[in-house]
C-alpha atoms as a PDB file:
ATOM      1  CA  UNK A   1     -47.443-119.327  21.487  1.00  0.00           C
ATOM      2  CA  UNK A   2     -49.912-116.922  19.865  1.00  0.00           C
ATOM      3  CA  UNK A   3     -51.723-114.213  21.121  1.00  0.00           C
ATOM      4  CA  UNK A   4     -55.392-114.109  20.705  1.00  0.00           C
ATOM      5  CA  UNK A   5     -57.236-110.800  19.575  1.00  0.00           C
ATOM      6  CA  UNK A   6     -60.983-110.306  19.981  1.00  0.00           C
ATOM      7  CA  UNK A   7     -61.930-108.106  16.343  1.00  0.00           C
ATOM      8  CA  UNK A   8     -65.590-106.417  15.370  1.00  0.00           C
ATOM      9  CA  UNK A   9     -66.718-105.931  11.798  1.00  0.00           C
ATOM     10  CA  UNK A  10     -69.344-103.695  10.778  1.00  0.00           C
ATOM     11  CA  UNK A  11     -70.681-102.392   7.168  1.00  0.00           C
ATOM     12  CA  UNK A  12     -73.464-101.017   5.885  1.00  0.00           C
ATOM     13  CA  UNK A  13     -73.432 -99.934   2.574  1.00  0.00           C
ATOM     14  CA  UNK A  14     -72.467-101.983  -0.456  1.00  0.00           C
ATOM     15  CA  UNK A  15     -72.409-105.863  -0.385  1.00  0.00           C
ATOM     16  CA  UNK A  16     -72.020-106.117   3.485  1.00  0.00           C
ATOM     17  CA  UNK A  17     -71.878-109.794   3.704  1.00  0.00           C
ATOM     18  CA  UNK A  18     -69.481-110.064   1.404  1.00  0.00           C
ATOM     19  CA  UNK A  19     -66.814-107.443   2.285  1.00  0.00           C
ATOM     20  CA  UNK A  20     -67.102-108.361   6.215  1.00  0.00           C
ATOM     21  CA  UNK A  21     -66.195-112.402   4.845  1.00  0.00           C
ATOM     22  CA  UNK A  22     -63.206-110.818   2.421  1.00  0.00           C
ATOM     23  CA  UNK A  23     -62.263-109.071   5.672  1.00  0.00           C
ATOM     24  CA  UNK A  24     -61.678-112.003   7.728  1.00  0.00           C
ATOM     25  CA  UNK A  25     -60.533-113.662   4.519  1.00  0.00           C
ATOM     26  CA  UNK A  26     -57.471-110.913   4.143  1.00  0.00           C
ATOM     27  CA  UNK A  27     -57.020-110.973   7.974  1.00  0.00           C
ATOM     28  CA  UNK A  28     -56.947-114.446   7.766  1.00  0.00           C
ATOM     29  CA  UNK A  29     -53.758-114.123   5.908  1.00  0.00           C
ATOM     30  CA  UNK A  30     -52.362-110.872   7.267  1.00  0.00           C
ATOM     31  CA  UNK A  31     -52.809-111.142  10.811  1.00  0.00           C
ATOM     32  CA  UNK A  32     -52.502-114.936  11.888  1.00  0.00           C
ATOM     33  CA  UNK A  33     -55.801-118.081  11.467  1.00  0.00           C
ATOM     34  CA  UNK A  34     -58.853-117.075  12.765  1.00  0.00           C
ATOM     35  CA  UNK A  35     -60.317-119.108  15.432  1.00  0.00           C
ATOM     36  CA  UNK A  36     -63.597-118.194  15.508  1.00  0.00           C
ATOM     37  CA  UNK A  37     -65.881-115.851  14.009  1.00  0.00           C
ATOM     38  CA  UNK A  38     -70.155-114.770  14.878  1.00  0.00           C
ATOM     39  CA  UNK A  39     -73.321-114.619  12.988  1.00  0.00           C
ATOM     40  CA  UNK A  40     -74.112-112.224  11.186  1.00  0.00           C
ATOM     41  CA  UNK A  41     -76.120-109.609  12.984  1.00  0.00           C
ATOM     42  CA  UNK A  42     -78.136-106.828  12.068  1.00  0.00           C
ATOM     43  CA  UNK A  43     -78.418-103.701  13.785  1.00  0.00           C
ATOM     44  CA  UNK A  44     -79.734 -99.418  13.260  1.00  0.00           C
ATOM     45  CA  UNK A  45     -76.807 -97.117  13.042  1.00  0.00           C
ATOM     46  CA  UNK A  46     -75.394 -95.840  16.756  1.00  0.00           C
ATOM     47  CA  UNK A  47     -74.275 -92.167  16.350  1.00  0.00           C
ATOM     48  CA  UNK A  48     -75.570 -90.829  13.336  1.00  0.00           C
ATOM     49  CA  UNK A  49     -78.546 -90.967  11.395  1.00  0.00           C
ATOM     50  CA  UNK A  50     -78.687 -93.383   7.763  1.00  0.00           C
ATOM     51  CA  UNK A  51     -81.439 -95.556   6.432  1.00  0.00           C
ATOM     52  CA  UNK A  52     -78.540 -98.152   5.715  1.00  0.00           C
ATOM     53  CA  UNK A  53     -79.139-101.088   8.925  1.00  0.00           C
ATOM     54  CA  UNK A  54     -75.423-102.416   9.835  1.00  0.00           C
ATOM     55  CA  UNK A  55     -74.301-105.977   9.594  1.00  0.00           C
ATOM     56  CA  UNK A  56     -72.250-107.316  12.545  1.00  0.00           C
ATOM     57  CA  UNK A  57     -70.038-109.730  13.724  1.00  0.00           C
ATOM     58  CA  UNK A  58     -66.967-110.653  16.046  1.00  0.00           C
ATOM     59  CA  UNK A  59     -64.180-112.660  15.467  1.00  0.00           C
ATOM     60  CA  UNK A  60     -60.956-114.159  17.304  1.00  0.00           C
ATOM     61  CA  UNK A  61     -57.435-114.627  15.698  1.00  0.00           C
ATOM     62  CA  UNK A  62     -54.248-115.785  16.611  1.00  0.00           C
ATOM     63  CA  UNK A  63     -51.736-113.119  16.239  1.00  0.00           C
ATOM     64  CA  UNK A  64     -48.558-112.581  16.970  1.00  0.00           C
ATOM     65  CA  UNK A  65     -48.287-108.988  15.533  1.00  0.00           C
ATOM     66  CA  UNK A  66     -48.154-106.242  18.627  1.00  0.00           C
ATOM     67  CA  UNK A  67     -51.528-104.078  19.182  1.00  0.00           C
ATOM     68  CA  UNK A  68     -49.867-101.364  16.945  1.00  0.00           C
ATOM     69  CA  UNK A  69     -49.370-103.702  13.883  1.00  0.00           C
ATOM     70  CA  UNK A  70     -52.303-105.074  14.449  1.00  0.00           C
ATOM     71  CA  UNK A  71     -54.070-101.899  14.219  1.00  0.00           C
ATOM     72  CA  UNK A  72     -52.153-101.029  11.350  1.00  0.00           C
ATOM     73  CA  UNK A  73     -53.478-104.038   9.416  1.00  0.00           C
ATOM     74  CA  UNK A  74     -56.846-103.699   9.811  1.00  0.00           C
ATOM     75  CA  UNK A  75     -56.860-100.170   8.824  1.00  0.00           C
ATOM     76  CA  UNK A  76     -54.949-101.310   5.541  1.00  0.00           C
ATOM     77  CA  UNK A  77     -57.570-103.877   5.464  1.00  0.00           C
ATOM     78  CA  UNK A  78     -60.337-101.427   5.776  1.00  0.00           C
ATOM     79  CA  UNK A  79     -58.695 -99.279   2.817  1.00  0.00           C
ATOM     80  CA  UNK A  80     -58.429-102.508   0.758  1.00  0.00           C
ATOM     81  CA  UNK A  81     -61.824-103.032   0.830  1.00  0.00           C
ATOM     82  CA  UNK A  82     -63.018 -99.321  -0.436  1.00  0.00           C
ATOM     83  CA  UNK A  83     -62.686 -97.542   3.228  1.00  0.00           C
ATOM     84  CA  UNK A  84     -61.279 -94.152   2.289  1.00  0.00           C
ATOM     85  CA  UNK A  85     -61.848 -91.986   5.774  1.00  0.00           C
ATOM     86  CA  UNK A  86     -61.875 -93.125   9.473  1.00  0.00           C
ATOM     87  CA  UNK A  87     -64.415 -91.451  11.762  1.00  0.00           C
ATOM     88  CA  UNK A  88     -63.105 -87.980  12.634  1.00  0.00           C
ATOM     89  CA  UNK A  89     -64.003 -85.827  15.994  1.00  0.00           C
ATOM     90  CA  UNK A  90     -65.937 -82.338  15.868  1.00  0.00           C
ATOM     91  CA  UNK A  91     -63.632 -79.881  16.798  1.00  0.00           C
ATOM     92  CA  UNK A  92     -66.557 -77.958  18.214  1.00  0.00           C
ATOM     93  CA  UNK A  93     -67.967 -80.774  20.493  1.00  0.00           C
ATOM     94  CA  UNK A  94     -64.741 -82.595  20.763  1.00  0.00           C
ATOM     95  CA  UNK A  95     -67.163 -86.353  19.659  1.00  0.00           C
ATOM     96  CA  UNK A  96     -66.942 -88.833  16.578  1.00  0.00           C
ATOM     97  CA  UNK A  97     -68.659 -87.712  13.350  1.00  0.00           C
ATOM     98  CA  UNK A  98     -69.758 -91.311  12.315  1.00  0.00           C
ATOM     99  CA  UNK A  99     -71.042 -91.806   8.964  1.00  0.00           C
ATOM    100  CA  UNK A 100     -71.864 -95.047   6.544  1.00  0.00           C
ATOM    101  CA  UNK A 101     -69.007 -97.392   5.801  1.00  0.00           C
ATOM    102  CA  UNK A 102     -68.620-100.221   3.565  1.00  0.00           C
ATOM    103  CA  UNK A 103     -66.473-101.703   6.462  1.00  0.00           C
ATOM    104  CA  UNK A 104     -65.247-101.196   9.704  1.00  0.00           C
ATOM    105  CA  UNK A 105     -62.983-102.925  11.453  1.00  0.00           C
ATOM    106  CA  UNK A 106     -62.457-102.213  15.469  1.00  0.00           C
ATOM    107  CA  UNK A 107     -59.775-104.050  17.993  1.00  0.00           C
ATOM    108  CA  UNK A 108     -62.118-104.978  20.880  1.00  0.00           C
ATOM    109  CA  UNK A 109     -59.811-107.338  23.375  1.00  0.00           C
ATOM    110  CA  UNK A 110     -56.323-108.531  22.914  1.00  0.00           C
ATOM    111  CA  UNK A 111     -54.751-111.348  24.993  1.00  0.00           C
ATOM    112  CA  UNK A 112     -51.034-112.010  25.453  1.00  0.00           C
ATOM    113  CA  UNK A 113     -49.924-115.271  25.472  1.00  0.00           C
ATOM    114  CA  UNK A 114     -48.087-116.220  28.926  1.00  0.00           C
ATOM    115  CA  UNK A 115     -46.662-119.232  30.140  1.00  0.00           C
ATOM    116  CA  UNK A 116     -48.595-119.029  33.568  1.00  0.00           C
ATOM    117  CA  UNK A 117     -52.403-119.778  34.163  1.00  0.00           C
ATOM    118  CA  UNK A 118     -54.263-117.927  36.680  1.00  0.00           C
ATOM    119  CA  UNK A 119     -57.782-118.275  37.897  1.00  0.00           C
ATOM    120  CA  UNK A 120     -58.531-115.015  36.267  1.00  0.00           C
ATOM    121  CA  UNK A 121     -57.323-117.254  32.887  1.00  0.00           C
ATOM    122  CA  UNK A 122     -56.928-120.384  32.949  1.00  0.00           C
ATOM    123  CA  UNK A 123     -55.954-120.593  29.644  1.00  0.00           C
ATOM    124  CA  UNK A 124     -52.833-119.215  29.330  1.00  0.00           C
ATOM    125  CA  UNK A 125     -53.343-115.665  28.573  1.00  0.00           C
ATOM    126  CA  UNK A 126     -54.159-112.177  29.584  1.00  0.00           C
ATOM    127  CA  UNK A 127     -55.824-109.154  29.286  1.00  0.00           C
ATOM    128  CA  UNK A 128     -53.526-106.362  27.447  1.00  0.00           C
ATOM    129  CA  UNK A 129     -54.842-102.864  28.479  1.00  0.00           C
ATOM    130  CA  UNK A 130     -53.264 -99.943  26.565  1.00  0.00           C
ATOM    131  CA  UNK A 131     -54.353 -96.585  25.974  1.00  0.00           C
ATOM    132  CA  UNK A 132     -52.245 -94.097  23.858  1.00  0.00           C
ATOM    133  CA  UNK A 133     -53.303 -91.344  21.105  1.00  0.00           C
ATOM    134  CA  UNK A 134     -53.539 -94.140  18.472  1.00  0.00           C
ATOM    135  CA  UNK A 135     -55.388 -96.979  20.590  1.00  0.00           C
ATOM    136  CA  UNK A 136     -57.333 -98.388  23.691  1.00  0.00           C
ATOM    137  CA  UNK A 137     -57.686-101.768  24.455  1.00  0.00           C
ATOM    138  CA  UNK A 138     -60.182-102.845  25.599  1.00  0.00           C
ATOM    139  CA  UNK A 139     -62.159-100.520  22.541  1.00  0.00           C
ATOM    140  CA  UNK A 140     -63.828 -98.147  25.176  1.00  0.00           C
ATOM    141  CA  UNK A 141     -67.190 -98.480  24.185  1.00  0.00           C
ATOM    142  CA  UNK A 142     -68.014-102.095  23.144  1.00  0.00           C
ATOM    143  CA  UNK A 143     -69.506-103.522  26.105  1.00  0.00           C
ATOM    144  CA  UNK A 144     -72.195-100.127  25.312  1.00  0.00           C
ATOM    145  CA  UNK A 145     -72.866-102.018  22.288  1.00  0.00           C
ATOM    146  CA  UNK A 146     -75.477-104.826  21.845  1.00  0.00           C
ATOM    147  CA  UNK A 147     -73.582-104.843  18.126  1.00  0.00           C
ATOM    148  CA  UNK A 148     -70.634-105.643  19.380  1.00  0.00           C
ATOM    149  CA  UNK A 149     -71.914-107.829  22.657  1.00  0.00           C
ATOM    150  CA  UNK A 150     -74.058-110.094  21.363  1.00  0.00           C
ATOM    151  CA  UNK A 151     -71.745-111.199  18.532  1.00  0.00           C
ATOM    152  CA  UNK A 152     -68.647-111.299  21.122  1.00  0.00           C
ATOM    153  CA  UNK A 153     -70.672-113.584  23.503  1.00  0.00           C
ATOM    154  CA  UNK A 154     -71.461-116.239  21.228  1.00  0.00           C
ATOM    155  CA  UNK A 155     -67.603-116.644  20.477  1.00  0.00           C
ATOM    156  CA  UNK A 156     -65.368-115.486  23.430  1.00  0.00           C
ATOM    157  CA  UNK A 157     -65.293-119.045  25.570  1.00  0.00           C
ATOM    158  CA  UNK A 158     -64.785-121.279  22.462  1.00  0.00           C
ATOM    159  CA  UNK A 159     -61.662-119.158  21.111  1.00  0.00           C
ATOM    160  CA  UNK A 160     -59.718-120.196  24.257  1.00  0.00           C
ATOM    161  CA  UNK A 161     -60.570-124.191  23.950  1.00  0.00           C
END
């Protein structure tokens, strides 16, 4: 039984479209099928400043890699696909330094596979919640996001049929 892992992809500089489609193409592969995936949608930069709107969307795989691999795919992923720097924090305000990206790719929800259903999920799986120095799931600040949201909504019930 797979898990099921609730990703975001964002770009916006270069052929957006197209990288966010190789990304779930090479996740496709990497990671386990994807179930679902969003439209596109197209948002202003959150954090920083750029004349270069973002294209969005959210997608859910079955995995059966742990949170950490998992993680450590998509940042390979990201790097595949010309992503040379993560965000960083200011050391003098302690926040991200966002800046424009020809893709990013965020772990928003992760659900373990279980042999038990509960009203909570009746489908089999829950919730993982980890936080560590490399990674927090849920991602902290996506439900902040209409980015991230809007594009979740319009797949997150139809992953678990």
């Amino acid at each position: 039984m797979d898990n099921i892992v609730f990703l975001s992809f964002g770009a916006n500089i270069g052929e957006r479209e197209t990288n966010i489609n190789n990304a779930l193409s090479i996740l496709n592969d990497k990671i386990g099928p994807l179930i679902k995936r969003s439209s596109f949608y197209y948002s202003k930069p959150v954090g920083f400043d750029s004349t270069n709107d973002f294209c969005n969307i959210c997608a859910s795989f079955h995995t059966s890699l742990s949170p950490l691999d998992l993680l450590y795919e998509t940042q390979d992923t990201e790097r595949t696909l010309g992503r040379n720097h993560k965000t960083i924090i200011s050391k003098e305000t302690l926040l991200p330094i966002y800046s424009d990206r020809s893709i990013d790719i965020d772990i928003i929800l992760y659900f373990k596979a279980t042999l038990q259903r509960t009203s909570e999920f009746p489908h089999n799986y829950k919730s993982v919640n980890m936080r560590n120095n490399t990674l927090i799931i849920p991602h902290p600040k996506y439900s902040e996001r209409e980015f991230v949201t809007i594009p979740l909504h319009e797949i997150y019930k139809s992953s678990f049929e």
